[in-house]
PDB file of N, CA and C in Angstrom:
ATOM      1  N   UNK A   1     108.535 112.159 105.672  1.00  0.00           N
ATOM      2  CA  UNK A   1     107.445 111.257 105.972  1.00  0.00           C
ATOM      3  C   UNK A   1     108.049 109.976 106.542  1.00  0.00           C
ATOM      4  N   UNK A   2     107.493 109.471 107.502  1.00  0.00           N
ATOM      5  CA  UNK A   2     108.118 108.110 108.428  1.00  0.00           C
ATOM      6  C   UNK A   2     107.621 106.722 107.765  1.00  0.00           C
ATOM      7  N   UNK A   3     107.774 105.414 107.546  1.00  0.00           N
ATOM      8  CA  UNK A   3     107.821 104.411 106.863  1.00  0.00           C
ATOM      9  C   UNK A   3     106.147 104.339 107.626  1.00  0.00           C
ATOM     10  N   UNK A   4     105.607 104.367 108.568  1.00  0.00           N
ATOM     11  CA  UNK A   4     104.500 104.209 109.055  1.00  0.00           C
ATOM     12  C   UNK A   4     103.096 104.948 108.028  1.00  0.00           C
ATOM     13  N   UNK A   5     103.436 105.961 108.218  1.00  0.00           N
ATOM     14  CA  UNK A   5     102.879 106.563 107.910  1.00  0.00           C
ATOM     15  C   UNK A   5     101.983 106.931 105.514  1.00  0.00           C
ATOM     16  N   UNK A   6     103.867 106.447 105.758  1.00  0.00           N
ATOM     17  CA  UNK A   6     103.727 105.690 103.672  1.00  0.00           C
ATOM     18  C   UNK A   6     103.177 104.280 103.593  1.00  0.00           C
ATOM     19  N   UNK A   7     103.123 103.619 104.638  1.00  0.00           N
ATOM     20  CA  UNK A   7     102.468 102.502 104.536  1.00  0.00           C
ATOM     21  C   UNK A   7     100.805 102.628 104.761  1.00  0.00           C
ATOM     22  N   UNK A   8     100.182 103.547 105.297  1.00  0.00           N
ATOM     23  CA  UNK A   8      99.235 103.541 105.972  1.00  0.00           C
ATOM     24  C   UNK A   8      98.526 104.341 104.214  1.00  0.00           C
ATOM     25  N   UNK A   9      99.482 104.994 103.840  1.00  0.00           N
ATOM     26  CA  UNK A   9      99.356 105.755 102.478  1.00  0.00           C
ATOM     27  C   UNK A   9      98.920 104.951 101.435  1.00  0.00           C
ATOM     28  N   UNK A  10      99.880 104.051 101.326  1.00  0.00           N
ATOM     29  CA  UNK A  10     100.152 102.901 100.204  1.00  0.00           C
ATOM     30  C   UNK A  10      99.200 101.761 100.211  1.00  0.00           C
ATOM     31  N   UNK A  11      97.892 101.847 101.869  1.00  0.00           N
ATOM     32  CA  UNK A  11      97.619 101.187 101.773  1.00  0.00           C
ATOM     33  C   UNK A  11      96.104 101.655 101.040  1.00  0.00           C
ATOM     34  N   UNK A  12      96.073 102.868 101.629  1.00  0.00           N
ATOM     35  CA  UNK A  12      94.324 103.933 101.285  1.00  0.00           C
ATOM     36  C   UNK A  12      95.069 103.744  99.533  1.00  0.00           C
ATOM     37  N   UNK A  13      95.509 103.644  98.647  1.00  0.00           N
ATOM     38  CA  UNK A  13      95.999 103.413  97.705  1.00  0.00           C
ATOM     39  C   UNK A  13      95.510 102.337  97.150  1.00  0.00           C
ATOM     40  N   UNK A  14      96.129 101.854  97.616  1.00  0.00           N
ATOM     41  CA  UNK A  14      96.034  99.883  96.959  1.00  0.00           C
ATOM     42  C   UNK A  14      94.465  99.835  96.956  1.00  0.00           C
ATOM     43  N   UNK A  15      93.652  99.871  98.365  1.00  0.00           N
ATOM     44  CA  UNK A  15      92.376  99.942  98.507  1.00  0.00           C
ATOM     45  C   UNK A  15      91.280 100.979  97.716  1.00  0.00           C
ATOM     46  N   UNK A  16      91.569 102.174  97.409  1.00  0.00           N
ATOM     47  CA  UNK A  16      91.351 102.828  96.214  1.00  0.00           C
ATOM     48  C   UNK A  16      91.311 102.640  95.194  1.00  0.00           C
ATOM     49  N   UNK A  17      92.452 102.189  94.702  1.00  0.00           N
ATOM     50  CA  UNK A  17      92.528 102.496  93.738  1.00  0.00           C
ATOM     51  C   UNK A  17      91.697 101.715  92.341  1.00  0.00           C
ATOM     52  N   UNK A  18      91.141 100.822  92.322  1.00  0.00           N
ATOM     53  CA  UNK A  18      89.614 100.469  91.883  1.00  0.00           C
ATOM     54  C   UNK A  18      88.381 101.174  91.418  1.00  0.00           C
ATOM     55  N   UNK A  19      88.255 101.800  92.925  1.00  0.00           N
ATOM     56  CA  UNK A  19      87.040 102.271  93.089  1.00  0.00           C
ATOM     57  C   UNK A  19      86.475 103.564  91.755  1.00  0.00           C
ATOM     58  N   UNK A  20      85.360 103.923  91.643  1.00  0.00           N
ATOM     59  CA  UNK A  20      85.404 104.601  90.602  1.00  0.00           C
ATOM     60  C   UNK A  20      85.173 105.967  91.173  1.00  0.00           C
ATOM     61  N   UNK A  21      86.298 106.305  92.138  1.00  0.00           N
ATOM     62  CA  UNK A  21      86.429 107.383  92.660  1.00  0.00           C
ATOM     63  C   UNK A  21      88.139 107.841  92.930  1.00  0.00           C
ATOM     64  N   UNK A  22      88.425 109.066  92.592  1.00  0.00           N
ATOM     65  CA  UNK A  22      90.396 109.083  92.095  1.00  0.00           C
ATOM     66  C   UNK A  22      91.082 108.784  94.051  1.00  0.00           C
ATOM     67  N   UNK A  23      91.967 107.619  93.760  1.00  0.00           N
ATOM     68  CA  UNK A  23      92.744 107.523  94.613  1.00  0.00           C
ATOM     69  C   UNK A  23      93.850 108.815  95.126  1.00  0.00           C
ATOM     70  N   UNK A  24      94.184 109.344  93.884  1.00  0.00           N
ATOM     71  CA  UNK A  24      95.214 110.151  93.922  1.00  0.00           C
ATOM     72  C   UNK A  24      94.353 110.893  94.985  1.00  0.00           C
ATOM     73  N   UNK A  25      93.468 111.268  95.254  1.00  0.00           N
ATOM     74  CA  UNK A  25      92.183 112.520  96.107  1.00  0.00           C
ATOM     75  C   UNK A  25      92.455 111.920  97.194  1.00  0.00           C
ATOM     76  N   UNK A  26      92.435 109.970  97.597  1.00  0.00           N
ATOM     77  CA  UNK A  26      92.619 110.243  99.175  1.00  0.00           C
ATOM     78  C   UNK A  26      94.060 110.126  99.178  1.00  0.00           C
ATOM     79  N   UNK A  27      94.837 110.323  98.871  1.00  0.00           N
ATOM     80  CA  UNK A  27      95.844 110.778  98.854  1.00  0.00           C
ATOM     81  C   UNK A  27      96.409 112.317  99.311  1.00  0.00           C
ATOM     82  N   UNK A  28      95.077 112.683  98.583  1.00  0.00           N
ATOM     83  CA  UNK A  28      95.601 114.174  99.140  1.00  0.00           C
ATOM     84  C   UNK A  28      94.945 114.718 100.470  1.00  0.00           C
ATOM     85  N   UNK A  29      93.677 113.961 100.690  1.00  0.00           N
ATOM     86  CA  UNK A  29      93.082 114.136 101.904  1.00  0.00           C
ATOM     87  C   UNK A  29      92.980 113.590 102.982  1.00  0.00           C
ATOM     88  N   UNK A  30      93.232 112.561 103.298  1.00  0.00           N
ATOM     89  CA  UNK A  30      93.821 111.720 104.194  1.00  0.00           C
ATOM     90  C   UNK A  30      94.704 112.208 105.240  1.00  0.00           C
ATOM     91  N   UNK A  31      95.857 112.758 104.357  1.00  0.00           N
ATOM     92  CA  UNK A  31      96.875 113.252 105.322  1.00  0.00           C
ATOM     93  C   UNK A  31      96.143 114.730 106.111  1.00  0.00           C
ATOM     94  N   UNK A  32      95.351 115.260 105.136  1.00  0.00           N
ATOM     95  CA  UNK A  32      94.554 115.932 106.249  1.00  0.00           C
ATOM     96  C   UNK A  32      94.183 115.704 107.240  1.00  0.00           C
ATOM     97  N   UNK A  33      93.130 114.812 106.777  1.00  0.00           N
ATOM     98  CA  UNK A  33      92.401 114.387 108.199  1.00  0.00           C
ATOM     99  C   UNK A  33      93.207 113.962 109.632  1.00  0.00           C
ATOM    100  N   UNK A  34      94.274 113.153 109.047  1.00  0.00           N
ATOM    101  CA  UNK A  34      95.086 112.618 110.185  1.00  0.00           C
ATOM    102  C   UNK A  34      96.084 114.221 110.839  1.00  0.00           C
ATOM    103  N   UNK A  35      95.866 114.752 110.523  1.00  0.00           N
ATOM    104  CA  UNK A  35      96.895 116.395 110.444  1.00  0.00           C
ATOM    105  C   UNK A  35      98.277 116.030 110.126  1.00  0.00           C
ATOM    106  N   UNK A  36      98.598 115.220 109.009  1.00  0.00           N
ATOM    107  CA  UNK A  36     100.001 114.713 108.733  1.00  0.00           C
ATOM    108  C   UNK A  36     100.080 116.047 107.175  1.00  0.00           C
ATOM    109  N   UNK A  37     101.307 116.128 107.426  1.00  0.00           N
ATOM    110  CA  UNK A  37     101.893 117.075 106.304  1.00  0.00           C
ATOM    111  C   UNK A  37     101.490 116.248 104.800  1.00  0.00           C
ATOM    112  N   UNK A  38     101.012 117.256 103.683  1.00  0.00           N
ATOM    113  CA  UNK A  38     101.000 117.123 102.096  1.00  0.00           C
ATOM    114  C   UNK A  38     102.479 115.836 101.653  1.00  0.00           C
ATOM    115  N   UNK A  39     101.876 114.830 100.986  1.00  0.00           N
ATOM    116  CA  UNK A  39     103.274 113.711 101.009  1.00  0.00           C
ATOM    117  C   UNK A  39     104.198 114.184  99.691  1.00  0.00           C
ATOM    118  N   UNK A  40     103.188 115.551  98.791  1.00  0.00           N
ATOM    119  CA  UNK A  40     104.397 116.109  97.890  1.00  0.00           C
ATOM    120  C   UNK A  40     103.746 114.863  96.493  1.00  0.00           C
ATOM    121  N   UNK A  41     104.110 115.843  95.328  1.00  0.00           N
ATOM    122  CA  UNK A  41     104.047 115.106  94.202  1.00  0.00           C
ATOM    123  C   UNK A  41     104.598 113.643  93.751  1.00  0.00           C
ATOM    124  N   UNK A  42     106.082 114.036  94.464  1.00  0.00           N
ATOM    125  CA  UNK A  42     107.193 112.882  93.811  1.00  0.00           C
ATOM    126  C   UNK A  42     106.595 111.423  94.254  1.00  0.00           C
ATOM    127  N   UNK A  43     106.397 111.552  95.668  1.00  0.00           N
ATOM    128  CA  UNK A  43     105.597 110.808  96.614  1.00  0.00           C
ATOM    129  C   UNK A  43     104.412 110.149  96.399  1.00  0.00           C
ATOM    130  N   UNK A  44     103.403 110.664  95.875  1.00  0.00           N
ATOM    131  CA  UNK A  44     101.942 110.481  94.559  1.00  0.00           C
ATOM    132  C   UNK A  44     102.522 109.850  93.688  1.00  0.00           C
ATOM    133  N   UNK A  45     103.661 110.480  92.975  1.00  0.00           N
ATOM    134  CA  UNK A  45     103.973 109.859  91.386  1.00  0.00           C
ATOM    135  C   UNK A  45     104.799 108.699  92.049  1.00  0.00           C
ATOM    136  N   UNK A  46     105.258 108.055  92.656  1.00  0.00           N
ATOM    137  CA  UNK A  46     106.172 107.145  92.779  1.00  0.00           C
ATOM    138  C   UNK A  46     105.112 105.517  93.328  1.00  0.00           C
ATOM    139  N   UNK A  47     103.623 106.377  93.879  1.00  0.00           N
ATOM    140  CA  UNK A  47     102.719 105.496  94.783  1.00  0.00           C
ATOM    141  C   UNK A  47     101.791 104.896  93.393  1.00  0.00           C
ATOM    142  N   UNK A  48     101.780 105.724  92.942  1.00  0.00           N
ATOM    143  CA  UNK A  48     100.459 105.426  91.618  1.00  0.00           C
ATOM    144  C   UNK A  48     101.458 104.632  90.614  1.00  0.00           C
ATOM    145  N   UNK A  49     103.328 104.950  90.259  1.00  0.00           N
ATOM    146  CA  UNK A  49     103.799 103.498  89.892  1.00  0.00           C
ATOM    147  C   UNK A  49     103.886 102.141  90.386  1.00  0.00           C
ATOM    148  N   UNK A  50     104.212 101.897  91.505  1.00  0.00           N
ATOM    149  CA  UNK A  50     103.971 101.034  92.596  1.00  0.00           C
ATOM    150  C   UNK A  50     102.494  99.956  91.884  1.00  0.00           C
ATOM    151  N   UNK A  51     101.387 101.106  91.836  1.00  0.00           N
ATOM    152  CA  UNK A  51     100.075 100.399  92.126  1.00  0.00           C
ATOM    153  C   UNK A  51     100.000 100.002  90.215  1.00  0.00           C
ATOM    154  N   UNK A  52     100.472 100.737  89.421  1.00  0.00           N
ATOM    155  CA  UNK A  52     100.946 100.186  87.951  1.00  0.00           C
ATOM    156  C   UNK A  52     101.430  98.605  87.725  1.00  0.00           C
ATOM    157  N   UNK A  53     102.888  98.711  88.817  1.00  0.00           N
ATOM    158  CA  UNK A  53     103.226  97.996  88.699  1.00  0.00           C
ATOM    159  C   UNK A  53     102.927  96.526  89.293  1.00  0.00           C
ATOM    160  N   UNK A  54     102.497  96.839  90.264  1.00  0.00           N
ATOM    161  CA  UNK A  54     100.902  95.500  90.784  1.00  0.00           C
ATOM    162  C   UNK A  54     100.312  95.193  90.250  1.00  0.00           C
ATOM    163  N   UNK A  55      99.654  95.613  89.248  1.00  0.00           N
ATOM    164  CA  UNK A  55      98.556  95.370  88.320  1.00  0.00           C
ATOM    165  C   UNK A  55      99.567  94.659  87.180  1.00  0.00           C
ATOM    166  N   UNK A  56     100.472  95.103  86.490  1.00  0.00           N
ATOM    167  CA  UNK A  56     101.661  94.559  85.535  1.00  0.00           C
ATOM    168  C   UNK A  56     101.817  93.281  85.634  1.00  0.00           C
ATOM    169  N   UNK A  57     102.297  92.709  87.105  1.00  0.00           N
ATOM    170  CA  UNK A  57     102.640  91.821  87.512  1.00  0.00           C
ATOM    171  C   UNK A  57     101.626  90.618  87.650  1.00  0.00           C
ATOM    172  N   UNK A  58     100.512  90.732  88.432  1.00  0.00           N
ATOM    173  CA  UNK A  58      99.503  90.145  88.713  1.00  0.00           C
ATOM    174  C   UNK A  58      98.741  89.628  87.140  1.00  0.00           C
ATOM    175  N   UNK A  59      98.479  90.350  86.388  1.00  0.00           N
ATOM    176  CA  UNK A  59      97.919  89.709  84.950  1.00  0.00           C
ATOM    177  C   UNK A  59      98.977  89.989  84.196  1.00  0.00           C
ATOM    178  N   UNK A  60     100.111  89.522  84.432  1.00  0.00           N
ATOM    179  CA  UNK A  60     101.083  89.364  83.500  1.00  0.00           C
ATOM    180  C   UNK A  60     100.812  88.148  82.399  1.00  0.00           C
ATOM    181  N   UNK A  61     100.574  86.906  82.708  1.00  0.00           N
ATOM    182  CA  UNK A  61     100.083  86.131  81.892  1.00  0.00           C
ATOM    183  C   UNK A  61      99.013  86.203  80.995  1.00  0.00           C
ATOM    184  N   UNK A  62      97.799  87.158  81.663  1.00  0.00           N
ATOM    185  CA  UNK A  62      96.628  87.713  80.715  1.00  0.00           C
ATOM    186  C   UNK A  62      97.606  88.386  79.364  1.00  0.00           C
ATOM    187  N   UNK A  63      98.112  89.517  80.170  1.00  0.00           N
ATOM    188  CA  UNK A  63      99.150  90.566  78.790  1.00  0.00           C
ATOM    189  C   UNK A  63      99.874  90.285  78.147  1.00  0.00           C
ATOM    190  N   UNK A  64     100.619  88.974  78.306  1.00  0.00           N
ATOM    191  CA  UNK A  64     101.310  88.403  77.434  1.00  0.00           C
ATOM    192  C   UNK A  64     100.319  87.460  76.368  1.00  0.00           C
ATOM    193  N   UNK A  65      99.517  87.179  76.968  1.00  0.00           N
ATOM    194  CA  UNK A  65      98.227  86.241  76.152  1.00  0.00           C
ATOM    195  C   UNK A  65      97.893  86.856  75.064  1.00  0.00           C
ATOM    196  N   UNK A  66      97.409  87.845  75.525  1.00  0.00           N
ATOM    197  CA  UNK A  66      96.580  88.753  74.522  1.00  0.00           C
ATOM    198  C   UNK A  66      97.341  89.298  73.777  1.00  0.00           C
ATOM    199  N   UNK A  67      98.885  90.125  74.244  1.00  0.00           N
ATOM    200  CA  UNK A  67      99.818  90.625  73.449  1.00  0.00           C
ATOM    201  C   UNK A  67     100.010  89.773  72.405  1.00  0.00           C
ATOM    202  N   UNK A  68     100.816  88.467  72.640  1.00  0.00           N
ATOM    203  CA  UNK A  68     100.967  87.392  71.642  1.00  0.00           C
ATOM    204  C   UNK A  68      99.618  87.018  70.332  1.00  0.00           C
ATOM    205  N   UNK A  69      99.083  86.888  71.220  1.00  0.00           N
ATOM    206  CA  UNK A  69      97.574  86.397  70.618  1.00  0.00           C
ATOM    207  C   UNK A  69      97.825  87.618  69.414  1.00  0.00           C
ATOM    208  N   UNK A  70      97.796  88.731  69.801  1.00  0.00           N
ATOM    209  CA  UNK A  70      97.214  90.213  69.020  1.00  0.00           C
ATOM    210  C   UNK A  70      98.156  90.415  68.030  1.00  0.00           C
ATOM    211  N   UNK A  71      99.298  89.791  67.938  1.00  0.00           N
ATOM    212  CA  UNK A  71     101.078  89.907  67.292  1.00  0.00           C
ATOM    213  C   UNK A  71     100.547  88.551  66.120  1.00  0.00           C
ATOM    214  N   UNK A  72     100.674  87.207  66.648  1.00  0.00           N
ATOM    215  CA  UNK A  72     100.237  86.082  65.990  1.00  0.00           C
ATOM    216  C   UNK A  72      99.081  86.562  64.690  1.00  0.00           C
ATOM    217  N   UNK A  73      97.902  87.478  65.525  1.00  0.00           N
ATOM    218  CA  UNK A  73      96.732  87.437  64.213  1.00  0.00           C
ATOM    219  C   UNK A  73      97.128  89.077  62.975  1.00  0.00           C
ATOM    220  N   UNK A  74      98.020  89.221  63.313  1.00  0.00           N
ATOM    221  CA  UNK A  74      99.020  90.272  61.913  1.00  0.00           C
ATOM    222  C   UNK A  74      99.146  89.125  61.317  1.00  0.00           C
ATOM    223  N   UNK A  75      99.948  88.035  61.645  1.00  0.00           N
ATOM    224  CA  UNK A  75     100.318  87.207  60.284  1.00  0.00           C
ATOM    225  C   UNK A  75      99.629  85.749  59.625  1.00  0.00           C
ATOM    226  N   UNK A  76      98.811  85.682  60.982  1.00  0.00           N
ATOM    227  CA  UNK A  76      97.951  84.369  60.162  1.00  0.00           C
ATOM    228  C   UNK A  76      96.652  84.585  60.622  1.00  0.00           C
ATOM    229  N   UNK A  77      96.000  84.323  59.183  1.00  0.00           N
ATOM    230  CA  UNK A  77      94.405  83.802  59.356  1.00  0.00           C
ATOM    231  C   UNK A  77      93.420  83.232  60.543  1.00  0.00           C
ATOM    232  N   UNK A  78      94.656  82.021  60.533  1.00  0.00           N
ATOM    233  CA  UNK A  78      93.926  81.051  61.689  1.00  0.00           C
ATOM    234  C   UNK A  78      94.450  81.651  62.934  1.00  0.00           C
ATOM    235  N   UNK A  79      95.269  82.547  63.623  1.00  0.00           N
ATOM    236  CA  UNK A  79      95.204  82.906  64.763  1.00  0.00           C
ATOM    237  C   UNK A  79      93.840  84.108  65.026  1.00  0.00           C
ATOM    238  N   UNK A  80      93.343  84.566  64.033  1.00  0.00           N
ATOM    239  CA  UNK A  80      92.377  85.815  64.300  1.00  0.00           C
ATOM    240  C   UNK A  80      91.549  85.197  64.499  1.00  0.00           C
ATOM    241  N   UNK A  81      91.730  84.168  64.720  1.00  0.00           N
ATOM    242  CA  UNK A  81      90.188  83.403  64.984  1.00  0.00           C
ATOM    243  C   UNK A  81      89.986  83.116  66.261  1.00  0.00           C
ATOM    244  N   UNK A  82      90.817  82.913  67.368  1.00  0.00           N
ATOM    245  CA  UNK A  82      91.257  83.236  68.379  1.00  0.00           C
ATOM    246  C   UNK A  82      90.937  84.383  69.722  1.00  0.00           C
ATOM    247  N   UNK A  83      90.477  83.768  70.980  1.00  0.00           N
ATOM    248  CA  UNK A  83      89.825  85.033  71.793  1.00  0.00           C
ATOM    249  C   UNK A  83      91.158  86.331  72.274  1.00  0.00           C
ATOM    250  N   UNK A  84      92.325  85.997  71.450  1.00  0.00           N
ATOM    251  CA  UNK A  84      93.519  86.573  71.962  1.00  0.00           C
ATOM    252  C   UNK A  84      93.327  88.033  71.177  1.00  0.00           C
ATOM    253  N   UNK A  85      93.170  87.724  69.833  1.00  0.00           N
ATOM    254  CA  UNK A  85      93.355  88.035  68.840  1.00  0.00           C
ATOM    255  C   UNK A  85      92.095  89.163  68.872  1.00  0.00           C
ATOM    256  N   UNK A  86      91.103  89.042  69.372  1.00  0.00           N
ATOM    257  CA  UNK A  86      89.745  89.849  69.450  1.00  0.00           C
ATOM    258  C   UNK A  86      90.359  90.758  70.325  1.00  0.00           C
ATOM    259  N   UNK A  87      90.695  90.279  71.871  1.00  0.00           N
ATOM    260  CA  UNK A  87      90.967  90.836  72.862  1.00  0.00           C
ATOM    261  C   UNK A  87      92.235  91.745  73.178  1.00  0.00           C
ATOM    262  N   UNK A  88      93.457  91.649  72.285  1.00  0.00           N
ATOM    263  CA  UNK A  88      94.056  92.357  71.935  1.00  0.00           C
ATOM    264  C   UNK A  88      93.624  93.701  70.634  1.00  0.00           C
ATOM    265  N   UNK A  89      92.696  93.933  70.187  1.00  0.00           N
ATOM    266  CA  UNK A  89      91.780  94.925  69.548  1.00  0.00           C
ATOM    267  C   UNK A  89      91.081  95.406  70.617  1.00  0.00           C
ATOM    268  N   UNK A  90      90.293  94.700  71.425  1.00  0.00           N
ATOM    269  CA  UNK A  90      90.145  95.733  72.432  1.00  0.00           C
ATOM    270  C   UNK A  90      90.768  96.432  73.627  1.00  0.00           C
ATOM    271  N   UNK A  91      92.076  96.175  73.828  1.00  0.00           N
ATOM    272  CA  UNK A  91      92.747  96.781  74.610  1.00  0.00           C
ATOM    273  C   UNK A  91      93.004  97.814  74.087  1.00  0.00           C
TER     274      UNK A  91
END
C-alpha cells in the first residue's frame, strides 16, 4: 500500500470513527470502491491504535482527572465528594 493511499485511509478513519456506524467497515469498503487492494488486518489493527491513541492524548488531562479524582476517593471522605470521584465510577 503507497503512503497516499494510508493517508486517504487514516483519514475515512479519523472521520468515522465517532459516528455510530463501525469505521473498521469503511475500512473495508472503501478500498473497494476506489478498486485499491484489501489493506490486510495488521493494517486495520495498527489504524484503530493510532485512532486509540488520539483520543489518549487529546483528554489526557480529563483521564488523569478522573483517574486521580477516582484513586483520592478510596482513601478519603472528603474527596468522594468530588465530580472526579463520581466520574471515575462511571467510567
Amino acid at each position: 500500500m503507497d503512503l497516499l493511499r494510508a493517508v486517504v485511509l487514516g483519514l475515512i478513519q479519523g472521520l468515522t470513527e465517532f459516528l455510530p456506524i463501525s469505521s473498521s467497515a469503511h475500512l473495508a469498503i472503501f478500498p473497494k470502491l476506489f478498486g485499491w487492494d484489501d489493506p490486510g488486518a495488521a493494517f486495520t489493527a495498527v489504524i484503530q491504535i493510532g485512532t486509540e491513541l488520539a483520543v489518549l492524548i487529546y483528554f489526557w488531562r480529563d483521564i488523569w482527572t478522573i483517574a486521580t479524582g477516582w484513586l483520592r476517593g478510596l482513601v478519603s471522605a472528603q474527596a468522594r465528594q468530588e465530580h472526579a470521584w463520581t466520574m471515575g465510577w462511571f467510567v
